[in-house]
Protein backbone atom coordinates (compact mmCIF):
# COMPACT_ATOMS: atom_id res chain seq x y z
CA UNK A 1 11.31 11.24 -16.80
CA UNK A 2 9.82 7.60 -16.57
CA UNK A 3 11.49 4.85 -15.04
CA UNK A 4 11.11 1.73 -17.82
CA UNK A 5 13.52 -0.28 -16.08
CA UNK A 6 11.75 0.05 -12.74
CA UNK A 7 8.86 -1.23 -14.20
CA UNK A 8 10.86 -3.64 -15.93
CA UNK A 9 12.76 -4.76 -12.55
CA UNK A 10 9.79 -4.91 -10.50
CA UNK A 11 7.92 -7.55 -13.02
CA UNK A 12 11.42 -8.99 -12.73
CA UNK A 13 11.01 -9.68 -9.22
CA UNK A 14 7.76 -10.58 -8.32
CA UNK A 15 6.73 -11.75 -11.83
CA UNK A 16 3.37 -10.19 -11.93
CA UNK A 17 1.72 -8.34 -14.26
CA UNK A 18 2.69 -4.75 -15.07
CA UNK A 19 1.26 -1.83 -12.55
CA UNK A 20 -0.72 0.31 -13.61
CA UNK A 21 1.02 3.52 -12.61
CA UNK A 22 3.54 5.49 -13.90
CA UNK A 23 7.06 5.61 -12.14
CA UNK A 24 9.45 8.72 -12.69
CA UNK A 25 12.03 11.12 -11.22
CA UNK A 26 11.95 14.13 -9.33
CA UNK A 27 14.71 15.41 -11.37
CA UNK A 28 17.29 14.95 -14.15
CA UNK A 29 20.43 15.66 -12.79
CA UNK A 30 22.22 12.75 -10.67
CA UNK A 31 25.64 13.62 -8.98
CA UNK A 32 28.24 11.62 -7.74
CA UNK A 33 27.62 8.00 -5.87
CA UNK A 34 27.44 7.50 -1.87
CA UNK A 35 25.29 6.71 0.86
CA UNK A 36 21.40 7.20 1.69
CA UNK A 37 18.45 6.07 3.68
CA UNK A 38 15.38 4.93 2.47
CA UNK A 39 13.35 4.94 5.75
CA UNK A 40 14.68 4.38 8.94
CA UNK A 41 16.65 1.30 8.95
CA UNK A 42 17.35 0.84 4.92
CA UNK A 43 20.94 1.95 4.17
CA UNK A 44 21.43 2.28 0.13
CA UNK A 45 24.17 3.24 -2.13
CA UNK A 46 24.38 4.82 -5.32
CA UNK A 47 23.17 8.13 -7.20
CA UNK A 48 20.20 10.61 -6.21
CA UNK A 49 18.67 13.03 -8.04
CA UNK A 50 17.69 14.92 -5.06
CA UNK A 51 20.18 16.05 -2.58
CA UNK A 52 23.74 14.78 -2.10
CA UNK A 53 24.21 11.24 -1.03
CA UNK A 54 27.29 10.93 2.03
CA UNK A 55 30.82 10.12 0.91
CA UNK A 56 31.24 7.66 3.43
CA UNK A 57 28.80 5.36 5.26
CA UNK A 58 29.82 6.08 8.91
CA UNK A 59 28.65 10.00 8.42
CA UNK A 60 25.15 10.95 8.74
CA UNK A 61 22.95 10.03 6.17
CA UNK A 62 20.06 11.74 4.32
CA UNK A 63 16.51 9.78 4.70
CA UNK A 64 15.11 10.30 0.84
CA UNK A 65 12.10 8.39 1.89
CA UNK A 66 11.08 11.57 2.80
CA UNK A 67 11.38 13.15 -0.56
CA UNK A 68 8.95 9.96 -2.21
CA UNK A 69 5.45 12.08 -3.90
CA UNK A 70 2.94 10.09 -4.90
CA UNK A 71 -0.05 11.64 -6.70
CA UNK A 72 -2.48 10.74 -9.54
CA UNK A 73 -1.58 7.34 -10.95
CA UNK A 74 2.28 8.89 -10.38
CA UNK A 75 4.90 8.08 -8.15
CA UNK A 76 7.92 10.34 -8.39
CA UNK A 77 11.55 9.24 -6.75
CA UNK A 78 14.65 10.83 -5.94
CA UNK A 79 16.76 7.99 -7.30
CA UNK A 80 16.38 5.48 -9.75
CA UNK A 81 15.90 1.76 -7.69
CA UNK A 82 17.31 -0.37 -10.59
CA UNK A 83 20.30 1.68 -10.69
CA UNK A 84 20.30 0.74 -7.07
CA UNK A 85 19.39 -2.68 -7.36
CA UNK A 86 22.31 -3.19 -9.52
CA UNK A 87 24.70 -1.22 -7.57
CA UNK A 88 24.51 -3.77 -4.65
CA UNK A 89 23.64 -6.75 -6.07
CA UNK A 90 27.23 -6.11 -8.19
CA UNK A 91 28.98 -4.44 -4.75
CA UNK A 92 29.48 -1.24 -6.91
CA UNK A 93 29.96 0.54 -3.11
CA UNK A 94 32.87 -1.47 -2.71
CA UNK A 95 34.71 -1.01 -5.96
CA UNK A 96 37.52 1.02 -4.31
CA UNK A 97 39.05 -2.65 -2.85
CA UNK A 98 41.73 -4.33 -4.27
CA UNK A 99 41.70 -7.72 -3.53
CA UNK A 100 45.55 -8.45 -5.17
CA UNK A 101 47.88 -6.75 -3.13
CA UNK A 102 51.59 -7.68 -2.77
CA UNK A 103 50.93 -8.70 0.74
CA UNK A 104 48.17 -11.23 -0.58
CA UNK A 105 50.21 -12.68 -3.42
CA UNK A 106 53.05 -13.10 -1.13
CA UNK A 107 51.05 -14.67 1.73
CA UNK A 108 49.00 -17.35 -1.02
CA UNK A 109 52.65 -18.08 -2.15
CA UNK A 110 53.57 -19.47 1.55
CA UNK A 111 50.18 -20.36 2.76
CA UNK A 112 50.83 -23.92 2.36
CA UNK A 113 53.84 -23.71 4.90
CA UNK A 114 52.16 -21.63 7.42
CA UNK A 115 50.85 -23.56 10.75
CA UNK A 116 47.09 -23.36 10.55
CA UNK A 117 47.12 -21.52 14.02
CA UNK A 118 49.53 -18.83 12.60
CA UNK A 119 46.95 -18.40 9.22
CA UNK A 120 44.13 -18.14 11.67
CA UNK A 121 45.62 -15.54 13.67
CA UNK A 122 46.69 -13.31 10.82
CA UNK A 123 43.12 -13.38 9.49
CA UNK A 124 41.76 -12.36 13.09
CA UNK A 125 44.35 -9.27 13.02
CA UNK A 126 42.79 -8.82 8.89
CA UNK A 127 39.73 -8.74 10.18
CA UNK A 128 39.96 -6.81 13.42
CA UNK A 129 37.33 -3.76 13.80
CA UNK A 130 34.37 -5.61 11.65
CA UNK A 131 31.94 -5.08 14.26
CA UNK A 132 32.16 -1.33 13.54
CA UNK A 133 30.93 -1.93 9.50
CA UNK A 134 27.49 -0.35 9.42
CA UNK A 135 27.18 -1.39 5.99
CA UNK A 136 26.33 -4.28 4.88
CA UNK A 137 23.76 -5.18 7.71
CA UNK A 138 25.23 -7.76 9.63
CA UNK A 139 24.70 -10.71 10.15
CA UNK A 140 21.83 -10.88 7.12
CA UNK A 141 21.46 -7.97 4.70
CA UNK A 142 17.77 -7.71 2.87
CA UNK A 143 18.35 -4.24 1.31
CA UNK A 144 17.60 -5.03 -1.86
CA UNK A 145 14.33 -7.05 -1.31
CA UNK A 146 12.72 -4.54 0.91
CA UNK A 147 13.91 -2.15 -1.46
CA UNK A 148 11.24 -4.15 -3.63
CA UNK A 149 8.89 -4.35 -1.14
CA UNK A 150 8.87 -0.73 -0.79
CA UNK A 151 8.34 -0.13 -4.10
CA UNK A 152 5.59 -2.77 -4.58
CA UNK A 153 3.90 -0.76 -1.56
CA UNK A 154 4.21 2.89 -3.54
CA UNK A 155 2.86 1.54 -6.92
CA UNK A 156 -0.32 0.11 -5.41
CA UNK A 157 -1.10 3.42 -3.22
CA UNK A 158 -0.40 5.62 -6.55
CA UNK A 159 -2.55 3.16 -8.52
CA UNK A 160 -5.12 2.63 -5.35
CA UNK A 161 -5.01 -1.32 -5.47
CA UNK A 162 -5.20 -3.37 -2.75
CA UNK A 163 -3.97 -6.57 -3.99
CA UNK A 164 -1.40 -7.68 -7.12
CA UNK A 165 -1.11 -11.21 -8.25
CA UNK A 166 2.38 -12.83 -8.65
CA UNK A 167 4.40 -15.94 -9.06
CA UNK A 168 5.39 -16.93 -5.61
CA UNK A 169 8.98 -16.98 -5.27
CA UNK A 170 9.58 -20.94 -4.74
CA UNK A 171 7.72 -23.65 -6.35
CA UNK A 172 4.67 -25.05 -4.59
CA UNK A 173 4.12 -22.70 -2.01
CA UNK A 174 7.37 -23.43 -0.10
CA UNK A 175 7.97 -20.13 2.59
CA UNK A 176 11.70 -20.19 1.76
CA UNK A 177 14.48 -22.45 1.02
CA UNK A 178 17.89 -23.76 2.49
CA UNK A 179 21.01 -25.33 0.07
CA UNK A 180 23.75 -27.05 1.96
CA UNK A 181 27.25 -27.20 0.36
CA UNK A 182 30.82 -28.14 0.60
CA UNK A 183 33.40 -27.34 -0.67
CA UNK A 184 36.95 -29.66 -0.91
CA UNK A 185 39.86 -28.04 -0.16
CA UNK A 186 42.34 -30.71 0.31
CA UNK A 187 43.00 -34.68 0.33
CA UNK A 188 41.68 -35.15 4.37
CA UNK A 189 38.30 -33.44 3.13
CA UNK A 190 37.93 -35.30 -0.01
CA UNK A 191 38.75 -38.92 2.06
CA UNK A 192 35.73 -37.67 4.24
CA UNK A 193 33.48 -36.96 1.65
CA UNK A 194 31.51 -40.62 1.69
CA UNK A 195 31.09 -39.74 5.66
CA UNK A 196 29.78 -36.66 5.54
CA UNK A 197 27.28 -38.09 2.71
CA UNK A 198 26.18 -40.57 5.08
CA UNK A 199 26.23 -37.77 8.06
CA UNK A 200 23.82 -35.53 5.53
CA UNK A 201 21.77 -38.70 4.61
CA UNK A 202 21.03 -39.53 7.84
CA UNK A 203 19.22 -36.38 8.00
CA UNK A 204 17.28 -36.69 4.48
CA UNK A 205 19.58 -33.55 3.11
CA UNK A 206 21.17 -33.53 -0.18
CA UNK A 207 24.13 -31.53 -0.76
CA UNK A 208 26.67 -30.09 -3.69
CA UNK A 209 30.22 -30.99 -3.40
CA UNK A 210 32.62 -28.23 -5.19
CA UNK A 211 35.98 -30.05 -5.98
CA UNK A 212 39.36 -28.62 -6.94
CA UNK A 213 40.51 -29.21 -10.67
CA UNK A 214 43.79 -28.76 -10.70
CA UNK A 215 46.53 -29.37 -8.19
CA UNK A 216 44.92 -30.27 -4.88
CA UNK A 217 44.16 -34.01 -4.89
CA UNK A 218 43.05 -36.77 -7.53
CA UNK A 219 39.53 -37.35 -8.13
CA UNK A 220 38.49 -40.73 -8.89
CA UNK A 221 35.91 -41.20 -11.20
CA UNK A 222 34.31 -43.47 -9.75
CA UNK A 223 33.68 -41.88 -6.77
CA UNK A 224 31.95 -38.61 -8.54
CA UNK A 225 29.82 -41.48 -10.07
CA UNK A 226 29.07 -42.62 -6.39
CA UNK A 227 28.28 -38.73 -5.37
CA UNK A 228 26.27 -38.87 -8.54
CA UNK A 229 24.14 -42.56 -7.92
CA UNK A 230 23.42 -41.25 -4.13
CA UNK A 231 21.42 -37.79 -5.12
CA UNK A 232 24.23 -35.42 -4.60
CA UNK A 233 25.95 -32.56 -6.42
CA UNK A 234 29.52 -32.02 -8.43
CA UNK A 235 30.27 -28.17 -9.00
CA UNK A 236 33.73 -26.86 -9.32
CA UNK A 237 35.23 -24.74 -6.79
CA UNK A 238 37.99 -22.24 -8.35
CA UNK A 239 40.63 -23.53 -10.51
CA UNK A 240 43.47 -24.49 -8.46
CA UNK A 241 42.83 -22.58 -5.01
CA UNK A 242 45.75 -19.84 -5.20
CA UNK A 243 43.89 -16.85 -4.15
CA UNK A 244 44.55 -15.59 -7.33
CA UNK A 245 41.87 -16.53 -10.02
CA UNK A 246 40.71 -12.75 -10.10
CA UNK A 247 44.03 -11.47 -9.89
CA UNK A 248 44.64 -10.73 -14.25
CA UNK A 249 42.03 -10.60 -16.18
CA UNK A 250 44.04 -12.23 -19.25
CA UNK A 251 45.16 -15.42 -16.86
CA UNK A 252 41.65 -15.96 -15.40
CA UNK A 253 40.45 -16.48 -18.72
CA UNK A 254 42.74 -19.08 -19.36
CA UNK A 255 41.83 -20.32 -16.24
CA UNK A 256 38.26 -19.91 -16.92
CA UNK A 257 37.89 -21.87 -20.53
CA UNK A 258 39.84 -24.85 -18.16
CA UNK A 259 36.96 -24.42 -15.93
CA UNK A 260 34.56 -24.42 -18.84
CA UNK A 261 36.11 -27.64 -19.41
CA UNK A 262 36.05 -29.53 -16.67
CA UNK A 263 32.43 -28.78 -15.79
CA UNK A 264 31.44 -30.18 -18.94
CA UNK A 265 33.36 -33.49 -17.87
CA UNK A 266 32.04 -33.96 -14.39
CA UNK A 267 28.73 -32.71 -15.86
CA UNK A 268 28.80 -29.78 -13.49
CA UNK A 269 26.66 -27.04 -13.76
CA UNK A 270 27.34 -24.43 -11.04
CA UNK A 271 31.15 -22.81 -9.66
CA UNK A 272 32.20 -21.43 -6.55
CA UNK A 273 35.75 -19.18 -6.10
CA UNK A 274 37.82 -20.17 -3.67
CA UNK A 275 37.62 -17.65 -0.66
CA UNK A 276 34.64 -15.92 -2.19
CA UNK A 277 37.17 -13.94 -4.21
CA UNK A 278 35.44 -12.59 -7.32
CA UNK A 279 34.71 -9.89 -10.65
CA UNK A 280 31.25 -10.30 -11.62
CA UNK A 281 32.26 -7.95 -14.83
CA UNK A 282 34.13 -11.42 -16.08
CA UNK A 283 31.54 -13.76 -15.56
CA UNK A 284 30.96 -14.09 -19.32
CA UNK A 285 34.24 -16.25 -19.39
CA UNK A 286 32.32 -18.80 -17.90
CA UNK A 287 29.87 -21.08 -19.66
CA UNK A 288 28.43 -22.87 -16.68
CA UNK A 289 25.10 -21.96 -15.44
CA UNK A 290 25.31 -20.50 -11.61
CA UNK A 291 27.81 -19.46 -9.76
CA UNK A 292 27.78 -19.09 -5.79
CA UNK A 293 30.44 -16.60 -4.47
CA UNK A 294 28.44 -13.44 -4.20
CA UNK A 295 28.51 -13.50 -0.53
CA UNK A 296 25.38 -11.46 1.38
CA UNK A 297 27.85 -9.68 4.05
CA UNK A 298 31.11 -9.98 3.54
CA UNK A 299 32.50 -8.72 6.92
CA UNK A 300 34.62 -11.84 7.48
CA UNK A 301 35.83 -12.99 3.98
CA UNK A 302 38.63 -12.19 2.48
CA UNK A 303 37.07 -9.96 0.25
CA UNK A 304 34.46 -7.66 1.82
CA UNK A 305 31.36 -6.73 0.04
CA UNK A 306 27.78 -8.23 -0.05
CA UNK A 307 25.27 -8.20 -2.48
CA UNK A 308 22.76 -7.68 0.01
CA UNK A 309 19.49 -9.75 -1.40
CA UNK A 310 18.82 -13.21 -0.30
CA UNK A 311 17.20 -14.21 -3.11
CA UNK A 312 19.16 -15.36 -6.46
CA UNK A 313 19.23 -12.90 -8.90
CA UNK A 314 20.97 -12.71 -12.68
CA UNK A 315 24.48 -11.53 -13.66
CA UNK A 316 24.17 -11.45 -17.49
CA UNK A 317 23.26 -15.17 -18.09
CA UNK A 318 24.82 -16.84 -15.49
CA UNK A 319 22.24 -17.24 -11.75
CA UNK A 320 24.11 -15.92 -8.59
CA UNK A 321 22.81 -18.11 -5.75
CA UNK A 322 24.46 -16.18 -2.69
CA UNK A 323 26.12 -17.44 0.20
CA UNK A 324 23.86 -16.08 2.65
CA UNK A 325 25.01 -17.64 5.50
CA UNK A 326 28.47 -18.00 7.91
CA UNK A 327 31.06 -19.87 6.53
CA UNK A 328 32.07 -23.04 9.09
CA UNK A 329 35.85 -21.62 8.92
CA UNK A 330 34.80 -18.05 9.56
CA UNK A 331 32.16 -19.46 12.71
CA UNK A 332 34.97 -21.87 14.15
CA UNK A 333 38.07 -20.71 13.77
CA UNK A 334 37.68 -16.48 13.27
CA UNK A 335 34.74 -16.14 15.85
CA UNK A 336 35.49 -19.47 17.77
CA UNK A 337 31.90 -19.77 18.59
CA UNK A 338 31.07 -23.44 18.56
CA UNK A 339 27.58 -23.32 18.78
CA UNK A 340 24.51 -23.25 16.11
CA UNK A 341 23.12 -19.44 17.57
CA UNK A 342 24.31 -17.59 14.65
CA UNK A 343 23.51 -19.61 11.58
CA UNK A 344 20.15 -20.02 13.70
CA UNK A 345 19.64 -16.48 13.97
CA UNK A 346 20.79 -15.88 10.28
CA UNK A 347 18.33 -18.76 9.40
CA UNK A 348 15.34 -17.23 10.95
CA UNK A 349 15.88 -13.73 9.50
CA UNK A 350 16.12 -15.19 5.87
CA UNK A 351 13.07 -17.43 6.06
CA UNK A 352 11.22 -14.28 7.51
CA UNK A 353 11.84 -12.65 4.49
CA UNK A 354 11.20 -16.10 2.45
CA UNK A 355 14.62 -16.19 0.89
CA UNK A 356 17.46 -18.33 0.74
CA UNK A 357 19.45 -19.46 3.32
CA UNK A 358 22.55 -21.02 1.62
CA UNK A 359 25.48 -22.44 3.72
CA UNK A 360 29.23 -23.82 3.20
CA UNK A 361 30.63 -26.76 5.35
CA UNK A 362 34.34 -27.63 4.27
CA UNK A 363 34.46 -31.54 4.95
CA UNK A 364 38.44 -30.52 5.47
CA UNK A 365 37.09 -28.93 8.57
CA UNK A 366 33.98 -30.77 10.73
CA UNK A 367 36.95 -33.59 10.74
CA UNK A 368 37.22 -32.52 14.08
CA UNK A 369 34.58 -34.12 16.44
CA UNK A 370 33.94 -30.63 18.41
CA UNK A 371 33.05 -29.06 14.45
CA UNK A 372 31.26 -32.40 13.19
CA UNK A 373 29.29 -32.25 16.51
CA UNK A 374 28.24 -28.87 15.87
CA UNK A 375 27.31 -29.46 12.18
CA UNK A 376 25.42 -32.06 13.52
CA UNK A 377 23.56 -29.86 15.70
CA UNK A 378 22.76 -27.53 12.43
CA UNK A 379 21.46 -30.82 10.20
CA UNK A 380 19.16 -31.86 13.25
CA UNK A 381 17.53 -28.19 13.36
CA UNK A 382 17.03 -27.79 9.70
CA UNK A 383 15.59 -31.31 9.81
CA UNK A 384 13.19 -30.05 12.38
CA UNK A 385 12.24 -26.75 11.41
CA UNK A 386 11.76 -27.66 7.52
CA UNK A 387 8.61 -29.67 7.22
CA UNK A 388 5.99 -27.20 10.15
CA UNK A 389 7.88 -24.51 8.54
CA UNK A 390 7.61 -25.55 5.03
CA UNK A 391 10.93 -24.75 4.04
CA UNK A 392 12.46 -26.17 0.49
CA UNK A 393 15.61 -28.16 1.27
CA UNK A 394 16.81 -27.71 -2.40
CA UNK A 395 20.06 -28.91 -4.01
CA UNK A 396 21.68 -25.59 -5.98
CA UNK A 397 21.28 -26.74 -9.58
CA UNK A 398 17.40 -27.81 -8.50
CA UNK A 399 17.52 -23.71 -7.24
CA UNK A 400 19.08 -22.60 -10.62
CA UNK A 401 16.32 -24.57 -12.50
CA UNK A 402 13.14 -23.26 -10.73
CA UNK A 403 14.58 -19.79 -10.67
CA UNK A 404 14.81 -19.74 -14.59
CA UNK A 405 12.00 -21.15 -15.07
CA UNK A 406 10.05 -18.39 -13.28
CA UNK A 407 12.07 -15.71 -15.09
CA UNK A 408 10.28 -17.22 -17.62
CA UNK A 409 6.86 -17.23 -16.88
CA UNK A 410 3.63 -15.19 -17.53
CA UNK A 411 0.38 -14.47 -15.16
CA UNK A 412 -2.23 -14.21 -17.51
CA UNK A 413 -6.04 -13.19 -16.46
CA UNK A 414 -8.64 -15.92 -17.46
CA UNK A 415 -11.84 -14.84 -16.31
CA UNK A 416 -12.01 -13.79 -12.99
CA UNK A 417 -8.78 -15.48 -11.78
CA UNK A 418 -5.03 -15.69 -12.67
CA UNK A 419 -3.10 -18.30 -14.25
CA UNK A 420 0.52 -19.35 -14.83
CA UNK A 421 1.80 -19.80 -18.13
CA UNK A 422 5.26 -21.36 -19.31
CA UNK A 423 7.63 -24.02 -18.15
CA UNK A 424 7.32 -25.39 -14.86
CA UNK A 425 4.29 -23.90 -14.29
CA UNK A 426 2.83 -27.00 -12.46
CA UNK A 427 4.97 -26.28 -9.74
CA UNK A 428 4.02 -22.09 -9.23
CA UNK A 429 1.34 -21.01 -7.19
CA UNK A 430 -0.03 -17.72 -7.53
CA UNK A 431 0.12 -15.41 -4.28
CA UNK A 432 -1.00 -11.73 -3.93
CA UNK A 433 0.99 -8.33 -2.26
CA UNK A 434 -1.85 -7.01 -0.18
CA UNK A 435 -2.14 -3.75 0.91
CA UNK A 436 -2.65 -3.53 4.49
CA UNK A 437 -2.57 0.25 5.76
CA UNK A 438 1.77 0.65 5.67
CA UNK A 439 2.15 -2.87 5.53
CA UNK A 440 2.55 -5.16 2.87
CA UNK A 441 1.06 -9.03 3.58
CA UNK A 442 2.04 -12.38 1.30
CA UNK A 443 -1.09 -14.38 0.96
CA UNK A 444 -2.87 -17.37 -0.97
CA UNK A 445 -6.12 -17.41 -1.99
CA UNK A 446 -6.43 -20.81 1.00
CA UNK A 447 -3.95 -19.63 3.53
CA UNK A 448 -2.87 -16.91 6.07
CA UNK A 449 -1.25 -13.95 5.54
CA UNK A 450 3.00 -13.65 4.94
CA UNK A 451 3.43 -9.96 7.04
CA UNK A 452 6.73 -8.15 5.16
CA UNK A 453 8.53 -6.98 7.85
């Protein structure tokens, strides 16, 4: 039974050209969803063909790795990896939650009245026991890429090649990128929006401001022209900030078309729910072009999931750039932990894997000078790290641009060599998956080799 859309995703991915080997199944017959290993430290969800997959992630889990036979040109697999791929990527594995409870409708109807100290210990009490969660990886989650990078490593044994030409992931060679954003809850963080500017400035980082339509504060128009005339970003976050965009599918697309209509006014192109509350099967109510509430692991938000990739990927024809990163509320005020360690550590885990590390700073809440001094902290290490490291400090729509411009483009052979066709192309470089005994490198023709870890 071949596997077209393997074939299909892997091009996808890596935008090279196609493999020669044939991909298939070891049977016909999947049952029922759950849990699996692929190796020892990959945990995946979704059907095998091969086996039974576990009911629940906490029991023990089958290693299908294991089951992988590769032989003549042919690699056979126990489970279909863009069934996969789209199962996280869409949190299929966590389709059992329902984010609109009575409790949650009744607590968004009083939030406003609640002390902050008494929200922020109800969420702590929400959230006790997320330590235990085996599944998504915290505090990054890379299934789905090394899922990729497993795959790339089986098609070139079964096909005996060494190296594969692709379309490096960001434009000119850059190892990974970072996107900074913020989004406005209230009037206090939209009065210290021209601050933080200047804060972000100061560091040479443009951001993306996501502003409230309806119901939180007035926008002046002349300040989005002043966000607009300094080099930064307008997006619109949710519609009015209830908790309960998501909550009927009929009322969020009323919602939605007033969306729709105020990104066209502010000339925004990319959204953002409030609380990372989302239903990627509704996305085609919107007509903007990105969205960026797909969180990576979403131990700590009020809804949990994770797409587990951090590298933007499609839903329909609207880009998901993930939040791949620790929310400012969730590092201050859930894990009171002051410090930069854990965006650090999340930061260095991403760019190992040259993806995106994405972040959200609510201006409502580095007011504080303990939480500005800590952002501070944050802007002076990406400052540091981004040039030596060669790191993309990218504003989200600049992210959304690139990435559909490279869904878009070719490797063609001319001669001897490779070439990029199609727009944008002055900005690709063309890198090569080496084969290097179980390993898979990232190289140039003119620089060291990336190890995939």
């Amino acid at each position: 039974m071949p596997l077209l859309t393997l074939s299909d995703s892997l091009v996808d991915h890596f935008r090279c050209a196609e493999l020669p080997v044939s991909f298939g199944l070891l049977g016909e017959h999947f049952g029922t969803p759950g849990y699996f290993r692929f190796g020892q430290d990959t945990i995946c969800y979704g059907r095998s063909c091969v086996g039974s997959p576990a009911s629940h992630v906490n029991s023990p889990l089958p290693d299908l790795s294991a089951e992988v036979q590769v032989q003549n040109s042919t690699c056979l697999l126990p489970f279909d990896p863009a069934e996969i791929i789209e199962d996280l990527r869409r949190e299929r594995y966590a389709s059992g939650y329902r984010p609109h409870t009575r409790a949650k409708r009744a607590y968004y109807l009083i939030r406003s009245w609640l002390p902050f100290a008494l929200r922020k210990l109800l969420k702590r009490i929400v959230h006790r026991g997320w330590k235990q969660k085996r599944f998504p990886s915290w505090p990054v989650d890379r299934t789905v890429d090394k899922l990729f990078e497993e795959l790339m490593l089986l098609g070139m044994k079964a096909s005996s090649m060494e190296r594969v030409p692709f379309i490096w992931f960001w434009p000119k060679g850059y190892s990974g990128c970072v996107v900074m954003t913020h989004d406005v809850e209230a009037s206090a963080g939209l009065n210290f929006c021209p601050q933080l500017m200047d804060l972000d400035d100061s560091y040479g980082i443009k951001s993306s401001f996501q502003f409230v339509p309806e119901g939180r504060y007035a926008i002046p128009e002349e300040f989005l022209a002043e966000i607009r005339i300094r080099g930064f970003e307008i997006n619109v976050h949710d519609w009015n900030h209830d908790g309960l965009l998501f909550a009927d599918h009929s009322v969020f697309r009323e919602r939605a078309e007033k969306v729709n209509l105020f990104a066209r006014s502010w000339g925004a192109q990319g959204f953002r729910a409030g609380a990372l509350y989302r239903n990627t099967d509704w996305y085609d109510a919107f007509t903007l072009s990105y969205d960026m509430s797909v969180p990576n692991v979403g131990h700590l938000d009020p809804q949990p999931g994770g797409c587990c990739t951090v590298m933007p990927y499609f839903i329909g024809r609207m880009l998901e750039i993930p939040t791949t990163t620790t929310q400012d509320y969730t590092l201050f005020h859930l894990l009171g932990d002051y410090s930069i360690d854990l965006w650090q550590r999340q930061l260095d885990l991403i760019l190992e894997g040259n993806g995106l590390a994405s972040f959200i700073v609510h201006p409502d809440y580095i007011i504080e000078p303990r939480a500005r001094t800590t952002y501070t902290k944050l802007l002076e290490h990406l400052s540091r790290i981004a040039e030596p490291q060669n790191v993309w400090m990218a504003l989200p729509k600049e992210v959304n641009q690139w990435w559909r411009n490279r869904s878009q483009m070719r490797l063609v052979q001319k001669g001897s060599g490779w070439e990029i066709e199609g727009l944008g192309k002055e900005q690709a470089r063309v890198a090569f998956a080496t084969l290097d005994g179980n390993d898979l490198l990232y190289t140039f023709d003119a620089h060291p080799a990336v190890t995939v870890s």
